[in-house]
N, C-alpha and C. Protein backbone atom coordinates (compact mmCIF):
# COMPACT_ATOMS: atom_id res chain seq x y z
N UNK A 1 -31.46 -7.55 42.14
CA UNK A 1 -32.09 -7.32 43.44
C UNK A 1 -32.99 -6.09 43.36
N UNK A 2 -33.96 -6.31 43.80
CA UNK A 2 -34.95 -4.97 44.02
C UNK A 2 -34.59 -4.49 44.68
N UNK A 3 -35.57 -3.02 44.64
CA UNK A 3 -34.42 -1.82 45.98
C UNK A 3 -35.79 -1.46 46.58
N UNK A 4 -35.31 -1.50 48.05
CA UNK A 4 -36.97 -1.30 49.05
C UNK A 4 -37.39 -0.31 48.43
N UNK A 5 -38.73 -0.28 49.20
CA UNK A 5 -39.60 0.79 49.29
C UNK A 5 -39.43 2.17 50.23
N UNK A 6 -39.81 3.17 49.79
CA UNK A 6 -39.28 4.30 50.83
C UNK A 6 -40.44 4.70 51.24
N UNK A 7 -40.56 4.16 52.83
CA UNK A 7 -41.42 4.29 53.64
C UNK A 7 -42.22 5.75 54.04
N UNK A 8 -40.44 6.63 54.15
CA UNK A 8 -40.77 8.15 54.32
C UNK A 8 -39.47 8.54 54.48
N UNK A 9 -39.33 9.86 53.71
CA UNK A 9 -37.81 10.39 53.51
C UNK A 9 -37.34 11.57 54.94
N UNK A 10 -37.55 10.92 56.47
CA UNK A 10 -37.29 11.21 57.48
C UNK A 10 -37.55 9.75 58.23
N UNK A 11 -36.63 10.26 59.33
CA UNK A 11 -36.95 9.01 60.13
C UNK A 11 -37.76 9.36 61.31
N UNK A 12 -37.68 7.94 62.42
CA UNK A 12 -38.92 8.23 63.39
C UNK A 12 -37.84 7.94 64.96
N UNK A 13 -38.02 8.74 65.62
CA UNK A 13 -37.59 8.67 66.79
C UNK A 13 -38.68 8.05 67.45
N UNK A 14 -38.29 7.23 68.15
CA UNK A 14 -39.34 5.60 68.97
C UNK A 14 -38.26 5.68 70.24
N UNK A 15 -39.02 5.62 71.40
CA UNK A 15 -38.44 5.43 72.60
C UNK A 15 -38.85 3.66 73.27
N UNK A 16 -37.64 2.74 73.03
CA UNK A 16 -37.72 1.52 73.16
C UNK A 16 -37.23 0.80 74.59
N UNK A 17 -37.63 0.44 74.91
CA UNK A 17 -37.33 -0.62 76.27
C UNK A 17 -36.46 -1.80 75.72
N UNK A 18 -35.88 -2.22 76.67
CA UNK A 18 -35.03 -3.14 76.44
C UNK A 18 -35.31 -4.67 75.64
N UNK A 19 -34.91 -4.73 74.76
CA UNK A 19 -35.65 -6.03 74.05
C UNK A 19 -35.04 -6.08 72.52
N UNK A 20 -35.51 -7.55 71.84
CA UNK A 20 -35.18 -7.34 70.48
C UNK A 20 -36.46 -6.63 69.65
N UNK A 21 -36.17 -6.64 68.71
CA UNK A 21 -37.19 -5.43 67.34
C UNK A 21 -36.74 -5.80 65.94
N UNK A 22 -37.37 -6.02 65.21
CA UNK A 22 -37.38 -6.40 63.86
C UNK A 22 -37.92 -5.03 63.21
N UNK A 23 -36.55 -4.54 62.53
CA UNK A 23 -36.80 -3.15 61.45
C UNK A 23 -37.18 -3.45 59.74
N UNK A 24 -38.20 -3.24 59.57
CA UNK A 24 -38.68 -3.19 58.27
C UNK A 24 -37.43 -3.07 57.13
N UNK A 25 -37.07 -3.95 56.59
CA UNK A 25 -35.98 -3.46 55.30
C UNK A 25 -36.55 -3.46 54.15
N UNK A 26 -38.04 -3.83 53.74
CA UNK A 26 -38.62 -3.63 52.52
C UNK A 26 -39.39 -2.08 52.25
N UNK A 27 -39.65 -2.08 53.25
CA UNK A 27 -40.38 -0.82 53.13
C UNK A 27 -42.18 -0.59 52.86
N UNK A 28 -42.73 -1.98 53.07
CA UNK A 28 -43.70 -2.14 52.59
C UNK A 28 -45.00 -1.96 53.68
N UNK A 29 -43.97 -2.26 55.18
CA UNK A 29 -44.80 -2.48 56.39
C UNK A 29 -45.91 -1.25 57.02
N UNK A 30 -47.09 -1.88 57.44
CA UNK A 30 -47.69 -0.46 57.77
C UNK A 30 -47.32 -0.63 59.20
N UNK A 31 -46.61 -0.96 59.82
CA UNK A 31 -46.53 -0.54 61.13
C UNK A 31 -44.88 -0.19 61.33
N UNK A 32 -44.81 1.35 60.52
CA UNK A 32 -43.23 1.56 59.96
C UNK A 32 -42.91 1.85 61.50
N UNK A 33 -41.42 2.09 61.76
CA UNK A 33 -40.63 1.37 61.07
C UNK A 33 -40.15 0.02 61.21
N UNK A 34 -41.11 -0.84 61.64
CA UNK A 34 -41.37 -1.82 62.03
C UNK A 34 -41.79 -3.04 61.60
N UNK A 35 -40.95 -4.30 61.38
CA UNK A 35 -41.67 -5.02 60.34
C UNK A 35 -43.34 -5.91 60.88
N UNK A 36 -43.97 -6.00 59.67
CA UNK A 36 -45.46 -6.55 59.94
C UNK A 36 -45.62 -7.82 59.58
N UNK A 37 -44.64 -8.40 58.74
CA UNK A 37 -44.57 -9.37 57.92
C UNK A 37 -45.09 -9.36 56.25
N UNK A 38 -44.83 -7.98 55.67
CA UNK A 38 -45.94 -7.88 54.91
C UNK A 38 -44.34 -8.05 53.62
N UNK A 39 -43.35 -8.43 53.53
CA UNK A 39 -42.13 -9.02 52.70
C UNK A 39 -42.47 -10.28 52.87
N UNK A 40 -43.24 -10.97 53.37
CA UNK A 40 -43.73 -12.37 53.02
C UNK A 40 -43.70 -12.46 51.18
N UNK A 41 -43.21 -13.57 51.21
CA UNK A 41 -42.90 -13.65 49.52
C UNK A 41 -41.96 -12.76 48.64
N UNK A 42 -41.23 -11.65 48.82
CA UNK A 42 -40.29 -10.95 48.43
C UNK A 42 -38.91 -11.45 48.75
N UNK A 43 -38.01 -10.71 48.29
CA UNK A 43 -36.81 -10.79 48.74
C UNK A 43 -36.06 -10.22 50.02
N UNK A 44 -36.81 -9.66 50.39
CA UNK A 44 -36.23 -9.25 52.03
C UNK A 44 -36.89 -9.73 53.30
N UNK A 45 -35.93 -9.73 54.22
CA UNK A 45 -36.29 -10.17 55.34
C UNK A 45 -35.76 -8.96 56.54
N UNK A 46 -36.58 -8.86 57.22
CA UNK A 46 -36.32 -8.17 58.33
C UNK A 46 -35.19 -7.74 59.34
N UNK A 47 -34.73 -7.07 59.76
CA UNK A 47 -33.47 -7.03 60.49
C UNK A 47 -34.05 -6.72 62.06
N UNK A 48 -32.97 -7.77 62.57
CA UNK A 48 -33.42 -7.90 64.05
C UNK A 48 -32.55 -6.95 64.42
N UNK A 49 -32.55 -6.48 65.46
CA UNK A 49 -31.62 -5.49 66.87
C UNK A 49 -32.00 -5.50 67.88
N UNK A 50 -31.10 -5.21 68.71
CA UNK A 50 -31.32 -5.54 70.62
C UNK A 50 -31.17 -4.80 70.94
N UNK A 51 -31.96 -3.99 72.11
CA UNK A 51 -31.83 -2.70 72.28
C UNK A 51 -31.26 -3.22 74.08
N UNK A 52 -30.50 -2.68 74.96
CA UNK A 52 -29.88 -3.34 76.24
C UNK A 52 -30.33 -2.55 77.41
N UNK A 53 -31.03 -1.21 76.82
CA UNK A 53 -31.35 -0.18 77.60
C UNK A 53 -32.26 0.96 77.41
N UNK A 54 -33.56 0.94 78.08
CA UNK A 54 -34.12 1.84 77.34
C UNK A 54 -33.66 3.20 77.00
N UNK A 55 -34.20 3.49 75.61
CA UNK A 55 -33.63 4.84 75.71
C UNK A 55 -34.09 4.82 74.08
N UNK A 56 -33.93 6.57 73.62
CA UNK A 56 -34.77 6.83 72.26
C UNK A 56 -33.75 7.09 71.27
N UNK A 57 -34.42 6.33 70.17
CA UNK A 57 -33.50 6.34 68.79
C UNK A 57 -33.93 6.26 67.56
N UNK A 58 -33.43 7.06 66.68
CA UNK A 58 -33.67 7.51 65.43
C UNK A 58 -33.55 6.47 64.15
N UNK A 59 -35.15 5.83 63.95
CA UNK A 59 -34.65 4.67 62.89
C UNK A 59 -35.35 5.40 61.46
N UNK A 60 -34.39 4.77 60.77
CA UNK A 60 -34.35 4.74 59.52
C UNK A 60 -35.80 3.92 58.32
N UNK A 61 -36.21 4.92 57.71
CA UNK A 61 -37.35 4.99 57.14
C UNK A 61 -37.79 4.71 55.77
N UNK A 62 -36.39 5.40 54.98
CA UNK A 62 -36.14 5.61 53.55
C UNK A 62 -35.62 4.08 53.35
N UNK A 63 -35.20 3.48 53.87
CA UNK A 63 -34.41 2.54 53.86
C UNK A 63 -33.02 2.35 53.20
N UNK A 64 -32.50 2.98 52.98
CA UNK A 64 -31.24 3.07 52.54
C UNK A 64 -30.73 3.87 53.30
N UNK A 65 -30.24 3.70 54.89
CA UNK A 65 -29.42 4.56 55.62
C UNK A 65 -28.29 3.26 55.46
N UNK A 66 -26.56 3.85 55.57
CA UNK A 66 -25.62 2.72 55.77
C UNK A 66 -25.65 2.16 56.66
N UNK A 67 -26.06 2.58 58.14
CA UNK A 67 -26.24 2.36 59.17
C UNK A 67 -27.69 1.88 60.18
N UNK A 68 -28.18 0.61 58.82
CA UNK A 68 -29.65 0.38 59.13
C UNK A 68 -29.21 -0.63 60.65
N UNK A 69 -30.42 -0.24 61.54
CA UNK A 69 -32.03 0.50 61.65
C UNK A 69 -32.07 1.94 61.94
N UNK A 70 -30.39 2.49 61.97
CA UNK A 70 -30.04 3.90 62.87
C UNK A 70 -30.42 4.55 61.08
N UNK A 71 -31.01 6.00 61.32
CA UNK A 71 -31.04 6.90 60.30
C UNK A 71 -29.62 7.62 60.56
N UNK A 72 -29.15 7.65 58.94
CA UNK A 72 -27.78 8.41 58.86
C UNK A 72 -28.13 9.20 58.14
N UNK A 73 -28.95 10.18 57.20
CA UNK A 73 -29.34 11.33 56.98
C UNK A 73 -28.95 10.88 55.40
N UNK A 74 -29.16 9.31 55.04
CA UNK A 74 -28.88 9.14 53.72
C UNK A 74 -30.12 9.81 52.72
N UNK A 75 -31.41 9.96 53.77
CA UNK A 75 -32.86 10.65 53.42
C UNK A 75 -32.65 11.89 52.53
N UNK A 76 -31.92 12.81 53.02
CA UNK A 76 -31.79 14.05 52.72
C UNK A 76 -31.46 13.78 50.91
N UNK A 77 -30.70 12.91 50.34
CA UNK A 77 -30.43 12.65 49.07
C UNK A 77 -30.95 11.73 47.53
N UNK A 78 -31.87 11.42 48.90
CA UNK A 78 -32.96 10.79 47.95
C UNK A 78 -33.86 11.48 46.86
């Protein structure tokens, strides 16, 4: 298995409205952290999440947080 791309070794606080969101898990997307479709033809696919309430949250960039799309400060060890 290939290992994503690291988008950026911090994450991005995005203030989201209620809805689903597809988080980039390749790392390749230019509209981080957000997927674009640009893992077309690779081995990864996107991860969906539902957000129930607006409100702002810290996603994950490097792509290797345990707790993807949330950043867990796995960045700092990269």
């Amino acid at each position: 298995m290939e290992n994503p791309k690291i988008a950026a070794k911090f994450p991005k606080m995005v203030s989201l409205e209620p809805g689903t969101y597809y988080w980039c898990a390749c790392g390749r997307s230019k509209n981080q952290p957000f997927c674009d479709g640009s893992h077309q033809g690779g081995e990864f696919t996107p991860l969906s999440f539902k957000i129930e309430e607006k409100k702002d949250v810290w996603l994950c960039q490097c792509k290797h947080s345990r707790n993807k799309p949330y950043c867990d400060g796995t960045h700092h060890k990269l």
